[in-house]
C-alpha atoms as a PDB file:
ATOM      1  CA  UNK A   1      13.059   5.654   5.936  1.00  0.00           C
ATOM      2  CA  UNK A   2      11.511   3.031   3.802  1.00  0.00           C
ATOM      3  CA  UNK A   3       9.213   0.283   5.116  1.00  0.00           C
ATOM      4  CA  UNK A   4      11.132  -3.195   5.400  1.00  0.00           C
ATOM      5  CA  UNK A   5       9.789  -6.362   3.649  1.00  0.00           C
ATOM      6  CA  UNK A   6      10.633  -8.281   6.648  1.00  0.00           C
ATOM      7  CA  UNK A   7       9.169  -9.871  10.096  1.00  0.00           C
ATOM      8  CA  UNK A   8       6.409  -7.385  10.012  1.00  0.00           C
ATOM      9  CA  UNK A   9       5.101  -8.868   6.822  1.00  0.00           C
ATOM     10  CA  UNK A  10       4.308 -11.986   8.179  1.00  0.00           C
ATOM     11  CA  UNK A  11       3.033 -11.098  11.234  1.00  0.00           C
ATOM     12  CA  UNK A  12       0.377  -7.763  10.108  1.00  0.00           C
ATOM     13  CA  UNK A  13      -1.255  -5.594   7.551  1.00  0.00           C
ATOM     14  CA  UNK A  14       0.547  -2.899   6.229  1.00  0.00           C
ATOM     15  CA  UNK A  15      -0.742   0.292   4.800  1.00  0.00           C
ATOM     16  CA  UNK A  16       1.411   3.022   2.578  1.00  0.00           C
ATOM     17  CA  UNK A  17       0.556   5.941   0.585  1.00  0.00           C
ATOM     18  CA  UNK A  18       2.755   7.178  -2.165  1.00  0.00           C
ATOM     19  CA  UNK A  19       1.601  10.849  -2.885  1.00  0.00           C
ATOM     20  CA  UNK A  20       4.247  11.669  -5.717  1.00  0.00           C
ATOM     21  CA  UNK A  21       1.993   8.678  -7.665  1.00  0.00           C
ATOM     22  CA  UNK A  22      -1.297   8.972  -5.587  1.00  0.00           C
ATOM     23  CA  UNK A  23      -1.461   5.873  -4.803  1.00  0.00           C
ATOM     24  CA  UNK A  24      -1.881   3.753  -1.825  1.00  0.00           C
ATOM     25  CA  UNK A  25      -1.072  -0.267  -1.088  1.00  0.00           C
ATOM     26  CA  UNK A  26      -2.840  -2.851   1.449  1.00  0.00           C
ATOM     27  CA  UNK A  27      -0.544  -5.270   2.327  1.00  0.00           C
ATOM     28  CA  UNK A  28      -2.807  -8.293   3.949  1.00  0.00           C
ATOM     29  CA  UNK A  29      -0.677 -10.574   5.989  1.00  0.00           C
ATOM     30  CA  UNK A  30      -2.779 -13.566   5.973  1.00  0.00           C
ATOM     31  CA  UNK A  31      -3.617 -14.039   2.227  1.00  0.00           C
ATOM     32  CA  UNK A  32       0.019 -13.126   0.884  1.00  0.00           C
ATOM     33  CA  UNK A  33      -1.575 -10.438  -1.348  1.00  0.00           C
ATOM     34  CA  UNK A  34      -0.932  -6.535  -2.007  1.00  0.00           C
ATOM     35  CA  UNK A  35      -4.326  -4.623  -2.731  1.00  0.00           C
ATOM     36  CA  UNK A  36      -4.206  -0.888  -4.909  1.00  0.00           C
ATOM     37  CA  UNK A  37      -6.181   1.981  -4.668  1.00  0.00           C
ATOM     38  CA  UNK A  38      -5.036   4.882  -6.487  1.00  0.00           C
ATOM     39  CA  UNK A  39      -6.500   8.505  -5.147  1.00  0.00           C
ATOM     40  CA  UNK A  40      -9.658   9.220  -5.275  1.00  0.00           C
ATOM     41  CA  UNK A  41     -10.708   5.917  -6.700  1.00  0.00           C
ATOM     42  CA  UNK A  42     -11.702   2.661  -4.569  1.00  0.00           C
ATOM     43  CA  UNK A  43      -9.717  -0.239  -4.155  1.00  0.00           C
ATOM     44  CA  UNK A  44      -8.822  -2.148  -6.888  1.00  0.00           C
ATOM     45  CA  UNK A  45     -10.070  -5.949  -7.505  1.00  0.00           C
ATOM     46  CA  UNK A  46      -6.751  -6.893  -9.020  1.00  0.00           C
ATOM     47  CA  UNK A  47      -4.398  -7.671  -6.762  1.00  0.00           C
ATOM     48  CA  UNK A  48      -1.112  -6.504  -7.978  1.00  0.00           C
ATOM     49  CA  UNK A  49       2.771  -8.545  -7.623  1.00  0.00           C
ATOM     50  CA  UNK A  50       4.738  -8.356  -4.475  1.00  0.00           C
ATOM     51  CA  UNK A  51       7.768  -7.303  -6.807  1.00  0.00           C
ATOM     52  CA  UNK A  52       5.836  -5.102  -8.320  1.00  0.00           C
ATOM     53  CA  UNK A  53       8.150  -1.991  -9.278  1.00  0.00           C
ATOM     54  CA  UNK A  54       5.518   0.998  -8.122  1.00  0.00           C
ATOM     55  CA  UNK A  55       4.376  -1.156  -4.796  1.00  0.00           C
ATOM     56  CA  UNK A  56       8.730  -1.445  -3.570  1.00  0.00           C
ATOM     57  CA  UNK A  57       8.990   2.473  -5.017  1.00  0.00           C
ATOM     58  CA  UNK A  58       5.993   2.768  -2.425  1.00  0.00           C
ATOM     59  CA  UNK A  59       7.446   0.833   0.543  1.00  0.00           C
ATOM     60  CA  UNK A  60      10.787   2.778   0.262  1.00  0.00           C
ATOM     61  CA  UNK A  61       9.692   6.838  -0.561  1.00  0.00           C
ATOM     62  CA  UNK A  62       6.328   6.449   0.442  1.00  0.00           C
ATOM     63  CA  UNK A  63       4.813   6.639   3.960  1.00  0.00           C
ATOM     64  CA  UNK A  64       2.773   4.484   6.559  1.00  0.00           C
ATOM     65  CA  UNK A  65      -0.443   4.955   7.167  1.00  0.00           C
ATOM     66  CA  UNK A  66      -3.132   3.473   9.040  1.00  0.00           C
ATOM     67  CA  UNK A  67      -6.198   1.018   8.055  1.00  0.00           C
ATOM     68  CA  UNK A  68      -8.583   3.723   8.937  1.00  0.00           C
ATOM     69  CA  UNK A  69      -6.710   6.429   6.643  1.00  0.00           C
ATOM     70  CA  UNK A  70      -6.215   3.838   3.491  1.00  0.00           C
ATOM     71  CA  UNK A  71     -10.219   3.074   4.092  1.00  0.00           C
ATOM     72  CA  UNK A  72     -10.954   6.587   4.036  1.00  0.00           C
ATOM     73  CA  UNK A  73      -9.037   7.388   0.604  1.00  0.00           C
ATOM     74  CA  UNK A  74      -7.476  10.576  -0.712  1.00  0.00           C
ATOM     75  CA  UNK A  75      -8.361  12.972  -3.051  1.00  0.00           C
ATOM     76  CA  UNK A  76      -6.647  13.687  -6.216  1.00  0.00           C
ATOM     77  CA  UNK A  77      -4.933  16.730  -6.518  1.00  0.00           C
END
């Protein structure tokens, strides 16, 4: 089940990882801003759109994971 846009957006940070496009998303709460970091690469310094097409493919087919697990990373495959 994909990851509503809703209440939870305003009130935390929200992690996903999308393995069919290794990629992962940082949703931060407090600045309004959604952070990438593909596989086996480090976050991003671009920020990228909240409409973006890949980050909303994320949120519904991807899955929730935790601020320790998006810190940590994944490897490529």
């Amino acid at each position: 089940m994909g990851i509503n846009k809703g209440e939870r957006f305003e009130l935390e940070d929200i992690f996903v990882s999308y393995p069919y496009e290794e990629v992962m998303y940082r949703w931060d709460h407090r600045s309004k801003k959604v952070f990438v970091r593909f596989y086996g690469a480090s976050e991003s310094s671009h920020t990228v759109p909240y409409d973006n097409r890949l980050f909303n493919e994320a949120l519904c087919f991807g899955d929730e994971i935790t601020q320790e697990e998006y810190l940590a990373g994944r490897p490529r495959r």
